[in-house]
N, C-alpha and C. Protein backbone atom coordinates (compact mmCIF):
# COMPACT_ATOMS: atom_id res chain seq x y z
N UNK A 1 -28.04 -11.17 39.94
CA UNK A 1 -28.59 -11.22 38.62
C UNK A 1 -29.04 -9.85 38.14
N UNK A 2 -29.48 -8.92 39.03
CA UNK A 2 -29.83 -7.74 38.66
C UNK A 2 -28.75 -6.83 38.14
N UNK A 3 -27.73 -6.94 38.57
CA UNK A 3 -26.69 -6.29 38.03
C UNK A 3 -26.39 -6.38 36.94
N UNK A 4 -26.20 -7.34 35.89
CA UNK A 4 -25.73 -7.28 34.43
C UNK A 4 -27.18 -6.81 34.00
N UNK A 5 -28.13 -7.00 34.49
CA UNK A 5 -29.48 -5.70 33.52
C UNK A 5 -29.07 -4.60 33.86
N UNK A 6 -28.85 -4.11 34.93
CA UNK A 6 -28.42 -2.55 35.36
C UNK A 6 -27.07 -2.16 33.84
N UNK A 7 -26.57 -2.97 33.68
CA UNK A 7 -25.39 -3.06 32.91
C UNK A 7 -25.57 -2.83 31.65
N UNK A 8 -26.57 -4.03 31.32
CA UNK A 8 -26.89 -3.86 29.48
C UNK A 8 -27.74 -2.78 29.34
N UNK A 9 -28.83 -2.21 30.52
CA UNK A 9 -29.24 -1.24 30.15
C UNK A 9 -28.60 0.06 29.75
N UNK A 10 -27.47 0.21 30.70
CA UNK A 10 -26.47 1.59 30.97
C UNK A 10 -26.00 1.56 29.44
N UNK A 11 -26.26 0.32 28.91
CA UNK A 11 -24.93 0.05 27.03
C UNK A 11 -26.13 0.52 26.26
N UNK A 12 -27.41 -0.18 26.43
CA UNK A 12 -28.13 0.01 25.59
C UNK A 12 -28.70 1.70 25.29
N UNK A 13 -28.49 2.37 26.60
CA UNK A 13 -28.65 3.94 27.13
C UNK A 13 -27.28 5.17 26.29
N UNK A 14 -26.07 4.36 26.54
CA UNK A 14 -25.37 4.89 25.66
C UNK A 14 -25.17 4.83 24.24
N UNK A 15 -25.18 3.53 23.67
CA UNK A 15 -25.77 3.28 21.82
C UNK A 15 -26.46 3.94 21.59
N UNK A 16 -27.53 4.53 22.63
CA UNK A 16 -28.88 4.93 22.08
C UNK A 16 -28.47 6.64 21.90
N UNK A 17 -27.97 7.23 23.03
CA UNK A 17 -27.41 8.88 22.99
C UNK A 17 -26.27 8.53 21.62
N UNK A 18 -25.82 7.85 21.07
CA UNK A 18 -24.56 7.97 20.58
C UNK A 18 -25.05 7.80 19.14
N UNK A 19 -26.54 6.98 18.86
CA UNK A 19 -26.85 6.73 17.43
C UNK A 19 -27.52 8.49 17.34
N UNK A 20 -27.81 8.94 18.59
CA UNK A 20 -28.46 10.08 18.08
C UNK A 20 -28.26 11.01 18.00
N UNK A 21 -26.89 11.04 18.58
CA UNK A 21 -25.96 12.51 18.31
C UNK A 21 -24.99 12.30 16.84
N UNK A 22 -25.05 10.86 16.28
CA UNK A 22 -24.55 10.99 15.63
C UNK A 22 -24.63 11.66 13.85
N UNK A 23 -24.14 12.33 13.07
CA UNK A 23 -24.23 12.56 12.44
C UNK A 23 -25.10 11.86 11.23
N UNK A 24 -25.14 12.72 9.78
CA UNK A 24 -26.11 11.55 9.08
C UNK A 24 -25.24 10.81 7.92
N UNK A 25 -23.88 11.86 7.82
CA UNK A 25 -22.94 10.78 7.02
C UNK A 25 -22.55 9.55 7.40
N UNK A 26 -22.21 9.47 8.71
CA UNK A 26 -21.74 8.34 9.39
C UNK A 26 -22.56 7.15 9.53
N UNK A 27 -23.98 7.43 9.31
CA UNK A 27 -24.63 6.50 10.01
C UNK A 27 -24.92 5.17 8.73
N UNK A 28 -23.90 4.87 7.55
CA UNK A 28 -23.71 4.15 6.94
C UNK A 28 -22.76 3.17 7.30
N UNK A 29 -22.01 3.62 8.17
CA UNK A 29 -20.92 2.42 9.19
C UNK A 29 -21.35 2.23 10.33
N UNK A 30 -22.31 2.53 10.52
CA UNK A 30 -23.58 2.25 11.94
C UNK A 30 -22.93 0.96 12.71
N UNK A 31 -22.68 0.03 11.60
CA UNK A 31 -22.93 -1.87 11.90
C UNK A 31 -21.05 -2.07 11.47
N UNK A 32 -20.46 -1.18 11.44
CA UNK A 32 -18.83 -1.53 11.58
C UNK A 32 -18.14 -1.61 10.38
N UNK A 33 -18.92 -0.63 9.19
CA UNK A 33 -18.39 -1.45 7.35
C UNK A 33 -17.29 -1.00 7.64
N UNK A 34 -16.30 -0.80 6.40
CA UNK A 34 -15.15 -0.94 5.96
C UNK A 34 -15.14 0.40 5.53
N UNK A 35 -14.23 0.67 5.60
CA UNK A 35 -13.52 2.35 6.12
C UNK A 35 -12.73 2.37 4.05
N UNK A 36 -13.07 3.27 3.16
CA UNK A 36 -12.29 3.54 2.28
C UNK A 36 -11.18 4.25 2.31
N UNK A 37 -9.79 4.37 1.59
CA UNK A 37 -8.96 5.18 1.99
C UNK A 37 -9.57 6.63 1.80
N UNK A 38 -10.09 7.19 0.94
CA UNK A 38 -10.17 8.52 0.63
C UNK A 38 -11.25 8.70 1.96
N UNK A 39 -11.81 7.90 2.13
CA UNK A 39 -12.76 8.69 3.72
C UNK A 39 -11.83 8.85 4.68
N UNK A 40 -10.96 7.83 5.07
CA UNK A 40 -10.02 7.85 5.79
C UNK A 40 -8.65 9.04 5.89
N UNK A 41 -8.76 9.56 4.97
CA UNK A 41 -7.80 10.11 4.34
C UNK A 41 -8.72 12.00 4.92
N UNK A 42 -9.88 11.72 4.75
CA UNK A 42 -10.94 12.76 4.91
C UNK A 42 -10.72 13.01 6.31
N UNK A 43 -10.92 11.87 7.27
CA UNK A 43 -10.83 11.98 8.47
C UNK A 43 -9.50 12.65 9.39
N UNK A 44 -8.96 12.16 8.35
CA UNK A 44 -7.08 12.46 9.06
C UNK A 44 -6.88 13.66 8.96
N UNK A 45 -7.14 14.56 7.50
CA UNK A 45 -6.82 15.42 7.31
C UNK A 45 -7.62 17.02 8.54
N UNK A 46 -9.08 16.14 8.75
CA UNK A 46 -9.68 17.02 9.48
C UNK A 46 -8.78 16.73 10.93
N UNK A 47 -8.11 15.82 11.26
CA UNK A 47 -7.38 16.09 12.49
C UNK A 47 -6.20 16.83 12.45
N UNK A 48 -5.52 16.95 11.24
CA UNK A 48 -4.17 17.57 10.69
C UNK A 48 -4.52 18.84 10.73
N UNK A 49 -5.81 19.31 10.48
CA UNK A 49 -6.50 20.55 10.40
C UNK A 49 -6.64 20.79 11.66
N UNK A 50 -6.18 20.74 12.87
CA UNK A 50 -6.50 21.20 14.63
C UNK A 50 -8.06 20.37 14.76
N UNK A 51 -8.48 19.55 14.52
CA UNK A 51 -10.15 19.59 14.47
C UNK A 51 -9.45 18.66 16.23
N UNK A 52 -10.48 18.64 16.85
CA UNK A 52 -10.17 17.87 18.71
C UNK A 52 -10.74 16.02 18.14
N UNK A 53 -9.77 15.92 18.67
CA UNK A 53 -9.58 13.75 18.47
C UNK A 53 -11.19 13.11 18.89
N UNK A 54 -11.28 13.55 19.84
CA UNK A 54 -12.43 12.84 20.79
C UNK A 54 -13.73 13.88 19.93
N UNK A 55 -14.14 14.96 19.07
CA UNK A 55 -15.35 15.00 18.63
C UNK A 55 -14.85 14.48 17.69
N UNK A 56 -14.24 14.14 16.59
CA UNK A 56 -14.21 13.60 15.38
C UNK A 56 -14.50 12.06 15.65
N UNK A 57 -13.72 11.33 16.73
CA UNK A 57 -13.98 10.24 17.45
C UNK A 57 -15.58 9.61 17.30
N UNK A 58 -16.07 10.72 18.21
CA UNK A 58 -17.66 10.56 18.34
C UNK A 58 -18.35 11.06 17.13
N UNK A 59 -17.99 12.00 16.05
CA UNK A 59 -18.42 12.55 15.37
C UNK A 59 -17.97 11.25 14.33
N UNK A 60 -17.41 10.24 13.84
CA UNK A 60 -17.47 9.24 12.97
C UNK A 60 -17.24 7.87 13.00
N UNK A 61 -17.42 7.83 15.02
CA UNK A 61 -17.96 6.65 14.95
C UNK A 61 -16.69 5.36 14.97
N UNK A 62 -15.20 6.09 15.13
CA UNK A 62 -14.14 5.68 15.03
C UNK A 62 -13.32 5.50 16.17
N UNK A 63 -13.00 4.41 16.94
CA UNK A 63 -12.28 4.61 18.46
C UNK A 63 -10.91 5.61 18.63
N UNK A 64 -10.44 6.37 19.51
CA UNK A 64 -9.10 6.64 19.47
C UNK A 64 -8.42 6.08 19.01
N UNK A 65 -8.17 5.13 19.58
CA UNK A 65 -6.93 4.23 18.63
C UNK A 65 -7.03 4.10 17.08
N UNK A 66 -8.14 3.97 17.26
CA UNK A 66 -7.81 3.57 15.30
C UNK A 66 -7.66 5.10 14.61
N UNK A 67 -8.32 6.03 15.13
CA UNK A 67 -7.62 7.38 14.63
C UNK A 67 -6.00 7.23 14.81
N UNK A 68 -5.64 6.94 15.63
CA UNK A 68 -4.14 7.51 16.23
C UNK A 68 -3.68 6.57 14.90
N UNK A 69 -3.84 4.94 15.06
CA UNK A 69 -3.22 4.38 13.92
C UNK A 69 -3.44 4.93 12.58
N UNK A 70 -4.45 4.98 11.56
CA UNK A 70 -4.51 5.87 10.71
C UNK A 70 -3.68 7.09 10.68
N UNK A 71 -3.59 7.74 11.89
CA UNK A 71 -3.17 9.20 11.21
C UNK A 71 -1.69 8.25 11.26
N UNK A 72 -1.09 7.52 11.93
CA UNK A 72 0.50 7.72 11.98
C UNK A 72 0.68 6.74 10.94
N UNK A 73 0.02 5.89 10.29
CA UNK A 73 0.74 5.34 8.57
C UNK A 73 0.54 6.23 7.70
N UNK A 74 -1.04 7.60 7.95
CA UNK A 74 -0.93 8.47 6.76
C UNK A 74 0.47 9.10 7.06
N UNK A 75 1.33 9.44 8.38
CA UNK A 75 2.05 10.67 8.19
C UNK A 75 3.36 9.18 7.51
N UNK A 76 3.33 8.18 7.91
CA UNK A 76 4.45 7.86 7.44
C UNK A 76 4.65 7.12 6.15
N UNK A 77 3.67 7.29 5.23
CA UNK A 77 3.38 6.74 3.85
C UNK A 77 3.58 8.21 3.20
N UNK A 78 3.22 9.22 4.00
CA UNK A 78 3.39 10.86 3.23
C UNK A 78 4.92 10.73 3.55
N UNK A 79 5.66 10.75 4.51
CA UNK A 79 7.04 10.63 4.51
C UNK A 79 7.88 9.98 3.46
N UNK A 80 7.56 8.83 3.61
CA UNK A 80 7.98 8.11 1.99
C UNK A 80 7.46 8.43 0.84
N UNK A 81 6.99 9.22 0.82
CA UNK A 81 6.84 9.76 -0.69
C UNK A 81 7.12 10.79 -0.73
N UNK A 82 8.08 11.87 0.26
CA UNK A 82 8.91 12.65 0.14
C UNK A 82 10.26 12.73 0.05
N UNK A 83 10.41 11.26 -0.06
CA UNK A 83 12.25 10.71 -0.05
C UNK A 83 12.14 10.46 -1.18
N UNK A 84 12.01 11.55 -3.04
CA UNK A 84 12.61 11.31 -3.87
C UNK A 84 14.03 10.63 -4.03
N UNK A 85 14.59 10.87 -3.52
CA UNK A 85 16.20 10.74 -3.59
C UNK A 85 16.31 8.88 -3.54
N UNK A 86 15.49 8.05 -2.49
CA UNK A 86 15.86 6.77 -2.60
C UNK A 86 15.08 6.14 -3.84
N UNK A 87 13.79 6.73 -4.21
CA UNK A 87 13.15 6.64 -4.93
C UNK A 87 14.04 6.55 -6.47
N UNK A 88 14.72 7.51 -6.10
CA UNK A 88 15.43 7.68 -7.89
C UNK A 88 16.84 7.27 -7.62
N UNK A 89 17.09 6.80 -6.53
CA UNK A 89 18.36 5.52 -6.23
C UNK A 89 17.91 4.15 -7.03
N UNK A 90 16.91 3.73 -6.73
CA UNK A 90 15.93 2.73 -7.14
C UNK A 90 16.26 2.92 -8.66
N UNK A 91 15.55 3.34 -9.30
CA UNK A 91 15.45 3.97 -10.56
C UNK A 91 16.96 3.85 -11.35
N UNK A 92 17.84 4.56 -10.88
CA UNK A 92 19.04 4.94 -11.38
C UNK A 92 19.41 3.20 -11.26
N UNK A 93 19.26 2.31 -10.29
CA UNK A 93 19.72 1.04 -10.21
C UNK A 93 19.15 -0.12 -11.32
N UNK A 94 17.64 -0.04 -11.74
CA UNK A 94 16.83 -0.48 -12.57
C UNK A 94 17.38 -0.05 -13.93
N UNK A 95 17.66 1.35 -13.83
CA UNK A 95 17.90 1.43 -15.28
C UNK A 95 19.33 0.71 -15.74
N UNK A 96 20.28 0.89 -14.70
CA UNK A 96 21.55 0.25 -15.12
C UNK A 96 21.80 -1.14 -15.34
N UNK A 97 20.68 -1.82 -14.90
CA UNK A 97 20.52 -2.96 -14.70
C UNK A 97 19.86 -3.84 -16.19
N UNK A 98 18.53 -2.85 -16.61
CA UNK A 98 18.49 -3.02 -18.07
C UNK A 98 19.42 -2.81 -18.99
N UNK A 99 20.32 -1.84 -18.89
CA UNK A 99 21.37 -1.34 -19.48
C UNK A 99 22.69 -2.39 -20.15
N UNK A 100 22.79 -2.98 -18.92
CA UNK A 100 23.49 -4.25 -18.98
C UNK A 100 22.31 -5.44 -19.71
N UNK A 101 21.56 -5.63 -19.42
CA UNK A 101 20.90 -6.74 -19.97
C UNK A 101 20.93 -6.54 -21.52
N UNK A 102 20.55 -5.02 -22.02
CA UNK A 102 20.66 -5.07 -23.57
C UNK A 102 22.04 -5.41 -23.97
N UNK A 103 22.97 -5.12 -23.55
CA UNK A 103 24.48 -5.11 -23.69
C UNK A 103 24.93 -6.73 -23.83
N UNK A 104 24.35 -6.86 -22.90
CA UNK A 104 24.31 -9.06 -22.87
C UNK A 104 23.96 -9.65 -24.06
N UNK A 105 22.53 -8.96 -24.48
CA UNK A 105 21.93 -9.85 -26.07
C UNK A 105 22.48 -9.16 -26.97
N UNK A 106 22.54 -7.93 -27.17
CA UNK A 106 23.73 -7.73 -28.32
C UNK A 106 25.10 -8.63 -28.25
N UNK A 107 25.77 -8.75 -27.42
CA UNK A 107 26.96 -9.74 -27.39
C UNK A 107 26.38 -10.97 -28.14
N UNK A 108 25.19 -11.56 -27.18
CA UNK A 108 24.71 -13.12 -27.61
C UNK A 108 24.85 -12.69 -29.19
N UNK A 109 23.39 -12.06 -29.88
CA UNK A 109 23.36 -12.09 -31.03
C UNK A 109 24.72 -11.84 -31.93
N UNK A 110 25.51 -11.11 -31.64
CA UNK A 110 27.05 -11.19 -32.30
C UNK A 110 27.65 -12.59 -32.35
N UNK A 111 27.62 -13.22 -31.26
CA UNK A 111 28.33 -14.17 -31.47
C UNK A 111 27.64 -15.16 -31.42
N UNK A 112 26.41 -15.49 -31.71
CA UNK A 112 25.41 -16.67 -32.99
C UNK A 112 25.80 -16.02 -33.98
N UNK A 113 25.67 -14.93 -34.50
CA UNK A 113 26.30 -14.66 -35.93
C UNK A 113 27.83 -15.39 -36.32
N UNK A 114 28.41 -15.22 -35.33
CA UNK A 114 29.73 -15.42 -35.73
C UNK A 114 30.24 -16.69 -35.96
N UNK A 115 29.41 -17.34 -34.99
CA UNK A 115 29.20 -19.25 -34.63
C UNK A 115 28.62 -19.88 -36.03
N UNK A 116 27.37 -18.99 -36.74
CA UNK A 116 26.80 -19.62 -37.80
C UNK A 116 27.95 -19.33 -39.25
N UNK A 117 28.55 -17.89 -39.09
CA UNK A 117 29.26 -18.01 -40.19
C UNK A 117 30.63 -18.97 -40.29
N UNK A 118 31.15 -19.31 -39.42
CA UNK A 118 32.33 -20.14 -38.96
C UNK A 118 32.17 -21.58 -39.36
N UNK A 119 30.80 -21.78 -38.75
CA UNK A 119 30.01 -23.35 -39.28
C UNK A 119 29.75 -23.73 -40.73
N UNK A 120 29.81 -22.53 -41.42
CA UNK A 120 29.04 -22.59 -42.82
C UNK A 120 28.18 -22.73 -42.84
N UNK A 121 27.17 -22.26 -42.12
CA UNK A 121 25.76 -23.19 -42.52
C UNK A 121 25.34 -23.92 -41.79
N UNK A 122 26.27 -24.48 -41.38
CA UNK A 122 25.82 -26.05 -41.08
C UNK A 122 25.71 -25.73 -39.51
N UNK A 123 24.09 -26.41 -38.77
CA UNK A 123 24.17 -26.11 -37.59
C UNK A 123 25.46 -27.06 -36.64
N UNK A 124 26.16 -27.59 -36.68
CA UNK A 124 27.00 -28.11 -35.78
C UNK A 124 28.45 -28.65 -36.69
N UNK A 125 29.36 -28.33 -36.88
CA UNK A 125 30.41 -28.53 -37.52
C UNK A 125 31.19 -30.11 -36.89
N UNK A 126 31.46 -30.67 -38.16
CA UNK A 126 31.18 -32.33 -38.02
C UNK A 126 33.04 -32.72 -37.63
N UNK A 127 32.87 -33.10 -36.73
CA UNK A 127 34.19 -33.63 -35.98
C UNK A 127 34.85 -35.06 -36.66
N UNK A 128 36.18 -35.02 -36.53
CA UNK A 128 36.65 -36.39 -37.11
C UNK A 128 37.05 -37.19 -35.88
N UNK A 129 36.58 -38.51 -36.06
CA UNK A 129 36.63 -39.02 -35.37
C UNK A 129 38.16 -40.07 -35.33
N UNK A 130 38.34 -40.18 -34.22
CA UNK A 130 40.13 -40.86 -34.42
C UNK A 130 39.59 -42.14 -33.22
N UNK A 131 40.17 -43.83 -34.21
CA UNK A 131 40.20 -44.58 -33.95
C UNK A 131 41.49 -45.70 -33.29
């Protein structure tokens, strides 16, 4: 039984060095809030900048891993937004695509015009019937 006190104390010993080395920006995610992109974005960049993994780590309170994940969707969301080229594949496809659609209702509207003048007037042109 003495052992898991030896235990929670050793946790409660480290929380305690770790709330107090920690900085005073950080200590608003103390209790685990929710990370904004532009902080996030703050964080990454100071690792992109040479800053060392493990003080930024301890310095905001963020595990390795979730640094490592963060930085590798920032580098690969910055990647895709350096592939203009599929980007304006996209684009070039959208536009041709409206292109044709106006081309479609001009036809339609031509030929309701052409349907109403043919009819005389009259919405449905009256058939003879054979007995």
């Amino acid at each position: 039984m003495s052992s898991p006190k030896k235990h929670d104390s050793g946790a409660a010993e480290g929380a305690r060095r770790a709330t107090e080395q920690a900085p005073e920006s950080s200590a608003g995610l103390a209790g685990g809030g929710r990370w904004s992109a532009k902080r996030k974005v703050g964080v990454i960049l100071e690792l992109l900048r040479g800053a060392d993994q493990e003080t930024i780590s301890r310095k905001h309170r963020v595990t390795l891993a979730t640094l490592t994940e963060w930085r590798e969707q920032f580098l690969a969301h910055g990647e895709a937004g350096l592939k203009s080229r599929e980007v304006d594949v996209a684009d070039e496809e959208t536009q041709r695509l409206k292109s044709a659609v106006a081309n479609l209702s001009v036809d339609n509207e031509l030929l309701r015009e052409k349907i109403a003048r043919l009819e005389g007037g009259r919405p449905l042109a009256r058939r003879k019937w054979s007995r």
